[in-house]
PDB file of N, CA and C in Angstrom:
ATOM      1  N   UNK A   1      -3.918 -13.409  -4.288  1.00  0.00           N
ATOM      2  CA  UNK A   1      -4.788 -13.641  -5.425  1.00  0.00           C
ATOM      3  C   UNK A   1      -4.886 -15.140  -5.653  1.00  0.00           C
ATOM      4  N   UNK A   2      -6.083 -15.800  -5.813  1.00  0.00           N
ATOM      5  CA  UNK A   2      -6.280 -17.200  -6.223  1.00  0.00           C
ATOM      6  C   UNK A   2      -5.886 -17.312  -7.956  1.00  0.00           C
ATOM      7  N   UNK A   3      -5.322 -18.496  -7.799  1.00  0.00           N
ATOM      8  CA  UNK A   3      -4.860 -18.903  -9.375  1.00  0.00           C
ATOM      9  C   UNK A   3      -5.400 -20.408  -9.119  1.00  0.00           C
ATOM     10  N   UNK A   4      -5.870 -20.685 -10.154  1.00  0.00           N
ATOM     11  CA  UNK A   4      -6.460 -22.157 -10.557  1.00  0.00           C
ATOM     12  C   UNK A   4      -4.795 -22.971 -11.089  1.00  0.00           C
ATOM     13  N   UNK A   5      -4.577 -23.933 -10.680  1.00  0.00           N
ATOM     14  CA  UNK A   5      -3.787 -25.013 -11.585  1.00  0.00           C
ATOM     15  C   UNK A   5      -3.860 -26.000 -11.929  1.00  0.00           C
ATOM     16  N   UNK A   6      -4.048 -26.504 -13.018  1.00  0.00           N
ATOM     17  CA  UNK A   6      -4.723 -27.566 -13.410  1.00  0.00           C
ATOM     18  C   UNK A   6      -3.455 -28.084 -13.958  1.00  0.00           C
ATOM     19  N   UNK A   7      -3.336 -29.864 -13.075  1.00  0.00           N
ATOM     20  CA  UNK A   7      -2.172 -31.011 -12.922  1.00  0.00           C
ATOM     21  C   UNK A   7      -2.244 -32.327 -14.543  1.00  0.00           C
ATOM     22  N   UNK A   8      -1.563 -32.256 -14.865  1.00  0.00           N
ATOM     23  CA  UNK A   8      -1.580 -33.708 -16.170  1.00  0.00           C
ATOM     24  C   UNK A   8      -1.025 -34.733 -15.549  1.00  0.00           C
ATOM     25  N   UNK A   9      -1.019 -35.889 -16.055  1.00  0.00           N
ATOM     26  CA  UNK A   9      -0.212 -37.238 -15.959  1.00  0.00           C
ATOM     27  C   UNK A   9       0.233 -37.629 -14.628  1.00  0.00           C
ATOM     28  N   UNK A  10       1.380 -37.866 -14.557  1.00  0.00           N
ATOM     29  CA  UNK A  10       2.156 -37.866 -13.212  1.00  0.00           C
ATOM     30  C   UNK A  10       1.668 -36.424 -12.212  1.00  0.00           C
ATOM     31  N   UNK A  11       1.409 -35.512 -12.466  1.00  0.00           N
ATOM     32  CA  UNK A  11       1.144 -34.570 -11.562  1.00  0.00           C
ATOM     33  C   UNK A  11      -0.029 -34.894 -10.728  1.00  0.00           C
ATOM     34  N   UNK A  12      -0.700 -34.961 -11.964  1.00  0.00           N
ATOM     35  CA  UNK A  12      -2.297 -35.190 -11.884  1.00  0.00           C
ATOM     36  C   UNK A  12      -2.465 -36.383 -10.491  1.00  0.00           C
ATOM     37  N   UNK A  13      -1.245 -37.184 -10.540  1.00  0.00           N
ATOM     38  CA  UNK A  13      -1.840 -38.686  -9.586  1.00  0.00           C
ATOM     39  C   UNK A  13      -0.841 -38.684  -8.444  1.00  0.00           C
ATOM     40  N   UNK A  14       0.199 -37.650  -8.593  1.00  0.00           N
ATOM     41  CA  UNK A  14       1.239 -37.474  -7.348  1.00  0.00           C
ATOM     42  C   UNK A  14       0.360 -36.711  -6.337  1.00  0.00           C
ATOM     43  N   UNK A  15      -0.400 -35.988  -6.680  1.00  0.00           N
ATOM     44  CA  UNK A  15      -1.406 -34.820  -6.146  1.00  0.00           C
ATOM     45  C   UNK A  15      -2.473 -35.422  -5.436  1.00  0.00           C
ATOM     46  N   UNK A  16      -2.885 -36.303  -6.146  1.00  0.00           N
ATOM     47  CA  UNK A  16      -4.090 -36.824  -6.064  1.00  0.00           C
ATOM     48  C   UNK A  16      -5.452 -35.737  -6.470  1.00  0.00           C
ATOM     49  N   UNK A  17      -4.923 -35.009  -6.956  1.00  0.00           N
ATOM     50  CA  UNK A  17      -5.852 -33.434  -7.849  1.00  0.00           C
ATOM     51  C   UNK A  17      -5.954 -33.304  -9.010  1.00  0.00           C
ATOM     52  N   UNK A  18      -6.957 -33.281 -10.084  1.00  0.00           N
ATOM     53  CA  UNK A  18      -6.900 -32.957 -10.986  1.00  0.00           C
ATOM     54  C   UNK A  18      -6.447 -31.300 -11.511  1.00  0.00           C
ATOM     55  N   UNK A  19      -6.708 -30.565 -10.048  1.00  0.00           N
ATOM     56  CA  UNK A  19      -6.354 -29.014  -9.834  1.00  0.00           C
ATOM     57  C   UNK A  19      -6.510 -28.405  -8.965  1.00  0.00           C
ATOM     58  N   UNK A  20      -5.643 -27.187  -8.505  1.00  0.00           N
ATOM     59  CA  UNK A  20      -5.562 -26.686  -7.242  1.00  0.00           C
ATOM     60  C   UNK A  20      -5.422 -25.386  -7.109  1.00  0.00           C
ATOM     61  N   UNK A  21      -5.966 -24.881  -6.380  1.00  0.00           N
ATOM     62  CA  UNK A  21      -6.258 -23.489  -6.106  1.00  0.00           C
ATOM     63  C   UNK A  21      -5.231 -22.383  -5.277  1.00  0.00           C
ATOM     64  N   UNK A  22      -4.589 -22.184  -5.880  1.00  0.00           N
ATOM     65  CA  UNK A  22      -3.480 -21.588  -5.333  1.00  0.00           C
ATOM     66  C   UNK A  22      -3.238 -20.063  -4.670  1.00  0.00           C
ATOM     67  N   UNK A  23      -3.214 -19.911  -3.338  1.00  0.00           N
ATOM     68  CA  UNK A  23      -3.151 -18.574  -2.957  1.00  0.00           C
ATOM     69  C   UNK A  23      -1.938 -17.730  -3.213  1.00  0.00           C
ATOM     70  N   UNK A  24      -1.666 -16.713  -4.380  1.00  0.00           N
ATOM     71  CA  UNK A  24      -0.132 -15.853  -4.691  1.00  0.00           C
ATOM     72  C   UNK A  24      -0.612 -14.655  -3.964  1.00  0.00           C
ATOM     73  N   UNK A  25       0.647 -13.790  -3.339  1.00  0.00           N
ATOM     74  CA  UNK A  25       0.930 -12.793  -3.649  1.00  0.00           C
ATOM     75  C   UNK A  25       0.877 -11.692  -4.444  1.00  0.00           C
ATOM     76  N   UNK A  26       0.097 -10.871  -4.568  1.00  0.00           N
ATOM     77  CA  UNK A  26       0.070  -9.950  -5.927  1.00  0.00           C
ATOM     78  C   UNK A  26       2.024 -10.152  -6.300  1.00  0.00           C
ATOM     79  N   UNK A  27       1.502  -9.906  -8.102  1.00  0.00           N
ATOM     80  CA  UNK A  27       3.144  -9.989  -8.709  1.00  0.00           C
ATOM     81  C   UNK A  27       3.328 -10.746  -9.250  1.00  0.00           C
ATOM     82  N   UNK A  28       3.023 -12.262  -8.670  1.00  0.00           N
ATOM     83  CA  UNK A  28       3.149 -13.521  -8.728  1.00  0.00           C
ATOM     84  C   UNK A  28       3.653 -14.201 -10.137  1.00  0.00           C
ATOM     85  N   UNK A  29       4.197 -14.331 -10.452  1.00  0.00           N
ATOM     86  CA  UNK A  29       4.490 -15.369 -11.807  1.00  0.00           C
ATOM     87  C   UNK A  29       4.077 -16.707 -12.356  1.00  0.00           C
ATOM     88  N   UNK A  30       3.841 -17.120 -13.248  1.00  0.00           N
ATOM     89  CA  UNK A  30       3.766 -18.968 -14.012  1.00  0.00           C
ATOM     90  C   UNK A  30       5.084 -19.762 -13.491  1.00  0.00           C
ATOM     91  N   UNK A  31       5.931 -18.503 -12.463  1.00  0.00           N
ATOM     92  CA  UNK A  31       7.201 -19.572 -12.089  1.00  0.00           C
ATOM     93  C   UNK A  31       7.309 -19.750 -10.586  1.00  0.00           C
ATOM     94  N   UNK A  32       6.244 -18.935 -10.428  1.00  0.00           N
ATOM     95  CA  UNK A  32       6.069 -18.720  -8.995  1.00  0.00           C
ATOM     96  C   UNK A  32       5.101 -19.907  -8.622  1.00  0.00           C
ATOM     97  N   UNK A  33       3.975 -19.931  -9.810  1.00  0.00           N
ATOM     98  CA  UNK A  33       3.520 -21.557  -9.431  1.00  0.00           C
ATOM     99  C   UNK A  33       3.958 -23.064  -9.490  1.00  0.00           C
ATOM    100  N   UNK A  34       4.992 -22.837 -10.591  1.00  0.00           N
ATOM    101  CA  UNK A  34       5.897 -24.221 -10.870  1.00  0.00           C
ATOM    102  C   UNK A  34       6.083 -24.208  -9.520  1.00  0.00           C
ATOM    103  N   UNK A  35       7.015 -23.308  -8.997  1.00  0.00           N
ATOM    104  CA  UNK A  35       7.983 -24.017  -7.941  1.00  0.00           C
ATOM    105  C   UNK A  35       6.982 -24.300  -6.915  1.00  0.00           C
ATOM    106  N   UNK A  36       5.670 -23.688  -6.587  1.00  0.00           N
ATOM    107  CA  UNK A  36       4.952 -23.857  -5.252  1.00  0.00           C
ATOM    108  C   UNK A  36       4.089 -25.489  -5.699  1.00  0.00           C
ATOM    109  N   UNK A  37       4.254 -25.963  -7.043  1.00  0.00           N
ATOM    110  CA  UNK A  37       3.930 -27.048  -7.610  1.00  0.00           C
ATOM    111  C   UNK A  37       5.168 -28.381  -7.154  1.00  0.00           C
ATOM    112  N   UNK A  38       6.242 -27.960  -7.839  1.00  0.00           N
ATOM    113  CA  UNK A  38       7.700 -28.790  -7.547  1.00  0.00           C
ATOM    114  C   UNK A  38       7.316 -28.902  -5.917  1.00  0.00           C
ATOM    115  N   UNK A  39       6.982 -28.297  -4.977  1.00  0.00           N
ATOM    116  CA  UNK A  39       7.426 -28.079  -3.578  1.00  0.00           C
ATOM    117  C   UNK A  39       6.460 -29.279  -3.098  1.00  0.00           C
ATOM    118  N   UNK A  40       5.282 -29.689  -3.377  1.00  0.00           N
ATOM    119  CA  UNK A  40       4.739 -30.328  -2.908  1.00  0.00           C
ATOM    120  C   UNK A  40       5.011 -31.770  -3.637  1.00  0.00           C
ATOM    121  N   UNK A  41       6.130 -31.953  -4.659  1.00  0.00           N
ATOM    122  CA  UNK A  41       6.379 -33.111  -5.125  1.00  0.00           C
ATOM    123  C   UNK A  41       7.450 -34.044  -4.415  1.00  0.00           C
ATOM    124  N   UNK A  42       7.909 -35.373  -4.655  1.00  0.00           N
ATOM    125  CA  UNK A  42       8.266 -36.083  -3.998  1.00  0.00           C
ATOM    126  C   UNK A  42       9.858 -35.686  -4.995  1.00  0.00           C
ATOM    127  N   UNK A  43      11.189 -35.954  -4.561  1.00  0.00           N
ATOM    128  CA  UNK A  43      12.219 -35.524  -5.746  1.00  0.00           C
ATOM    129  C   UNK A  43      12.205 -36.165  -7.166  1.00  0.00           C
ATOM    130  N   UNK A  44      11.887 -37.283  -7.319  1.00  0.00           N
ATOM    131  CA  UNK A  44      11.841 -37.738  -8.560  1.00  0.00           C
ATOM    132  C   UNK A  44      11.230 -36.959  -9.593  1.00  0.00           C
ATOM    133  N   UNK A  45       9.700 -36.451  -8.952  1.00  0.00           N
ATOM    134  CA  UNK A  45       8.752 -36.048  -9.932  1.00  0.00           C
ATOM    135  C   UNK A  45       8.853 -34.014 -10.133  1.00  0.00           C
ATOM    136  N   UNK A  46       9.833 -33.984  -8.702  1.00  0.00           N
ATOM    137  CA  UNK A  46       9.657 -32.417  -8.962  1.00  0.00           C
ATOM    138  C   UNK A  46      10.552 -32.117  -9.712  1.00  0.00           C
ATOM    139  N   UNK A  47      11.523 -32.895 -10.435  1.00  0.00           N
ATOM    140  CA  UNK A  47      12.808 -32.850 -11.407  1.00  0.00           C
ATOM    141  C   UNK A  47      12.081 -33.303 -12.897  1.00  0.00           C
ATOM    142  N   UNK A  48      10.854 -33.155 -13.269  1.00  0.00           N
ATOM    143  CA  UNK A  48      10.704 -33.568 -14.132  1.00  0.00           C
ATOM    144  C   UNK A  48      10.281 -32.214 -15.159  1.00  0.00           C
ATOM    145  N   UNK A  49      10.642 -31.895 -16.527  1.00  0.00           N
ATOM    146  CA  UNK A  49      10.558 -31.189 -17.144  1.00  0.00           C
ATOM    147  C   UNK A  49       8.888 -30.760 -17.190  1.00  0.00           C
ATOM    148  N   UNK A  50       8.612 -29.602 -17.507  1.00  0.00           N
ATOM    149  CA  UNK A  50       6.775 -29.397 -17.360  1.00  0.00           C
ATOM    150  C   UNK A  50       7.267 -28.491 -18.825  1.00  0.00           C
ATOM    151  N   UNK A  51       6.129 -28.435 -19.522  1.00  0.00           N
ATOM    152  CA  UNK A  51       5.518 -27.720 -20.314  1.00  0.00           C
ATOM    153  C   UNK A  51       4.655 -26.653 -19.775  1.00  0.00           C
ATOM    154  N   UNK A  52       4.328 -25.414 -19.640  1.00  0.00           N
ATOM    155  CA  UNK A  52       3.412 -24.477 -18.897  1.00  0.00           C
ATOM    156  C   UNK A  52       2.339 -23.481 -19.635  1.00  0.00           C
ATOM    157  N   UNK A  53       1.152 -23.703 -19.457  1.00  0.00           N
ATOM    158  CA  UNK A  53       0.254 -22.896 -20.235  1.00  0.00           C
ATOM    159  C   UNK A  53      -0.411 -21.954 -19.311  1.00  0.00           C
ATOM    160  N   UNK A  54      -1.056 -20.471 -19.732  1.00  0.00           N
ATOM    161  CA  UNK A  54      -1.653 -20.076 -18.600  1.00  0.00           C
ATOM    162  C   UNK A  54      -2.981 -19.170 -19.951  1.00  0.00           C
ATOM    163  N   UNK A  55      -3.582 -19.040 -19.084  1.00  0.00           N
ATOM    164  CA  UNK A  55      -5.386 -19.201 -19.637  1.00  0.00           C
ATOM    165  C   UNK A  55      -5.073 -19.862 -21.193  1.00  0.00           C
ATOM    166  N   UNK A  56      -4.784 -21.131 -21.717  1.00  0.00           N
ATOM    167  CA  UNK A  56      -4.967 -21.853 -22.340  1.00  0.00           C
ATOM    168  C   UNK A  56      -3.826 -21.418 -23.168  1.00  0.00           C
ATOM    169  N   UNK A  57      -2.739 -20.457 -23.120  1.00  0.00           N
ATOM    170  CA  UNK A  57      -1.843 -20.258 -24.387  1.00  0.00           C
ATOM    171  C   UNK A  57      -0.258 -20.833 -23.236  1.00  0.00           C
ATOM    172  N   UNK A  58       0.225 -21.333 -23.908  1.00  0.00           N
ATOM    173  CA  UNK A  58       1.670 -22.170 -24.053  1.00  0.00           C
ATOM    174  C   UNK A  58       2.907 -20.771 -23.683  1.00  0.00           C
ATOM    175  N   UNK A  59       3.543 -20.740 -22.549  1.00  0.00           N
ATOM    176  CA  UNK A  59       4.356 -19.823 -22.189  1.00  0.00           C
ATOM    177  C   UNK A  59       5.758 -20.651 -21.821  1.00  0.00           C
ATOM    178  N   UNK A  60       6.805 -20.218 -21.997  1.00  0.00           N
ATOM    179  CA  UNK A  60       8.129 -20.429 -22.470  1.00  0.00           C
ATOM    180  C   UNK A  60       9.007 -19.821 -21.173  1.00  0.00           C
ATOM    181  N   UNK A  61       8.291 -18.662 -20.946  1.00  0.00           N
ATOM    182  CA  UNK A  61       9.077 -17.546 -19.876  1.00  0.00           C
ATOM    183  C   UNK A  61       8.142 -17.313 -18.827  1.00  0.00           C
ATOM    184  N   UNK A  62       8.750 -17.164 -17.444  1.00  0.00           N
ATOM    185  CA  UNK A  62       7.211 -16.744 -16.620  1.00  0.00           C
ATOM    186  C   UNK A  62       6.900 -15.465 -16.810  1.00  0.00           C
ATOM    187  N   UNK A  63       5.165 -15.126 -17.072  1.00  0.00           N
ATOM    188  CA  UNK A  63       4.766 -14.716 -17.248  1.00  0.00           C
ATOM    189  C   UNK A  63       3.867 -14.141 -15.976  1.00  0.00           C
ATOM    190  N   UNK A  64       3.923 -12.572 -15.483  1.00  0.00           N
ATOM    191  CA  UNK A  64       2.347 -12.158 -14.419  1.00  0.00           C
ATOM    192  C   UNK A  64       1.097 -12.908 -14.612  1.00  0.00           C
ATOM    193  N   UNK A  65       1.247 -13.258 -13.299  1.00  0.00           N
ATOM    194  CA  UNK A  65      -0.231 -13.530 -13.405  1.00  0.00           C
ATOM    195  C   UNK A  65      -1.104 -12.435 -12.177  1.00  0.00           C
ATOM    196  N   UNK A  66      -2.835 -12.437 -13.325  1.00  0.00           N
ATOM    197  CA  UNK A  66      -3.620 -11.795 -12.267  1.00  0.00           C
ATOM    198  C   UNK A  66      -4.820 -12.653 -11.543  1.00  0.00           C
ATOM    199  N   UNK A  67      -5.481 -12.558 -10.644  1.00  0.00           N
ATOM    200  CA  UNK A  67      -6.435 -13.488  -9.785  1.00  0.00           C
ATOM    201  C   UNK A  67      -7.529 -13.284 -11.063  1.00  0.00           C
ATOM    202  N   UNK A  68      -7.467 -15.088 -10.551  1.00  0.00           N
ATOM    203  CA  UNK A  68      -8.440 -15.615 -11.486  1.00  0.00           C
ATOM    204  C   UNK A  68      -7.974 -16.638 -12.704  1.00  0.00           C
ATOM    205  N   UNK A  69      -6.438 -15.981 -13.152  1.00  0.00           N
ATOM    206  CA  UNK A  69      -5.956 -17.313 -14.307  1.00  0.00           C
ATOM    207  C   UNK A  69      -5.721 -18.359 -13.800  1.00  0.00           C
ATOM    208  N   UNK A  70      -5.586 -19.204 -15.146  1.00  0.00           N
ATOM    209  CA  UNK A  70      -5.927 -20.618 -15.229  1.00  0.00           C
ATOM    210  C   UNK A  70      -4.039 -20.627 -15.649  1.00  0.00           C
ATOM    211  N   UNK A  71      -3.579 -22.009 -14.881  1.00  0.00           N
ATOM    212  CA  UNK A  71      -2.545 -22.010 -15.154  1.00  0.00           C
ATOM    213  C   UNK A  71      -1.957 -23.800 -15.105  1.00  0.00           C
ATOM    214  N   UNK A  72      -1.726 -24.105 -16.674  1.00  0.00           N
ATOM    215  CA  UNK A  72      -1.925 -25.766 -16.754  1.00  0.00           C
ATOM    216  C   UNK A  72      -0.143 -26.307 -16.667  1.00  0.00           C
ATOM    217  N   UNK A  73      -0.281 -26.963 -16.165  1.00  0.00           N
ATOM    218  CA  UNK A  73       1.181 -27.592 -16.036  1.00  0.00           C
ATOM    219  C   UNK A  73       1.135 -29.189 -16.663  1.00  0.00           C
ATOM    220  N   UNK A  74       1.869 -29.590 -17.776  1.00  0.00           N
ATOM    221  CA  UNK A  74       1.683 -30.526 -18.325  1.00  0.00           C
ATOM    222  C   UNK A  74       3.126 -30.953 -18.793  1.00  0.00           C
ATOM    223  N   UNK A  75       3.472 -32.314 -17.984  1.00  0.00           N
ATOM    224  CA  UNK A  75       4.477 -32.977 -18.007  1.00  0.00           C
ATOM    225  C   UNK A  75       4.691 -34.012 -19.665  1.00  0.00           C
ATOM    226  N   UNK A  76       5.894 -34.377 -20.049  1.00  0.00           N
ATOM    227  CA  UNK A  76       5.905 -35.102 -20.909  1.00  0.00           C
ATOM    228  C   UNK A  76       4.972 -36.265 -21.143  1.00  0.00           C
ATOM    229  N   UNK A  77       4.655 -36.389 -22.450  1.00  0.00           N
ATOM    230  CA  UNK A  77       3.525 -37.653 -22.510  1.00  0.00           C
ATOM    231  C   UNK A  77       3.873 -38.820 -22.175  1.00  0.00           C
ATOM    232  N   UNK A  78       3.340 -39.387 -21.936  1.00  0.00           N
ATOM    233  CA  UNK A  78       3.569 -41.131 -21.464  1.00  0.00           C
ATOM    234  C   UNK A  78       2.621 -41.834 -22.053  1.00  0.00           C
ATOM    235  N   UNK A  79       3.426 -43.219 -22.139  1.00  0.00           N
ATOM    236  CA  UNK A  79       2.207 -44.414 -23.139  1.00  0.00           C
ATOM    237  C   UNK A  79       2.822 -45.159 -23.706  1.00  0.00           C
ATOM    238  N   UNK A  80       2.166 -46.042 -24.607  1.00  0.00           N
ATOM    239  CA  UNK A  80       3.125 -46.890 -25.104  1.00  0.00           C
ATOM    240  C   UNK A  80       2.574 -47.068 -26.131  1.00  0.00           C
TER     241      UNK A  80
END
């Protein structure tokens, strides 16, 4: 099943993607995409805490996903 993931901040520019289209497994979880997210990171950035939303609501626990959600991964803010 395709899942959309849409990258913030540091993700967003480690990637060079604003978002990516991810092929799961039926079953699949919001933790099943972190880690296939972490996997393509360099170690610094795949150790970094994420915040996780999936079709626009804020999830805590992984949650099923079905083909077609939107699933946002958004790292701590930065700025000054």
């Amino acid at each position: 099943m395709e899942i959309t993931v849409h990258l913030f901040s540091h993700l967003k520019y480690a990637l060079e993607a604003a978002s990516l289209t991810l092929d799961l497994p039926a079953g699949a979880t919001s933790a099943d995409v972190v880690d296939a997210v972490r996997g393509r990171l360099s170690a610094p950035q795949a150790d970094i805490p994420l915040q996780v939303a999936v079709n626009q609501v804020y999830v805590r626990e992984a949650v099923p996903l079905q083909a077609g959600d939107e699933v946002a991964l958004i790292p701590p803010v930065q700025g000054g």
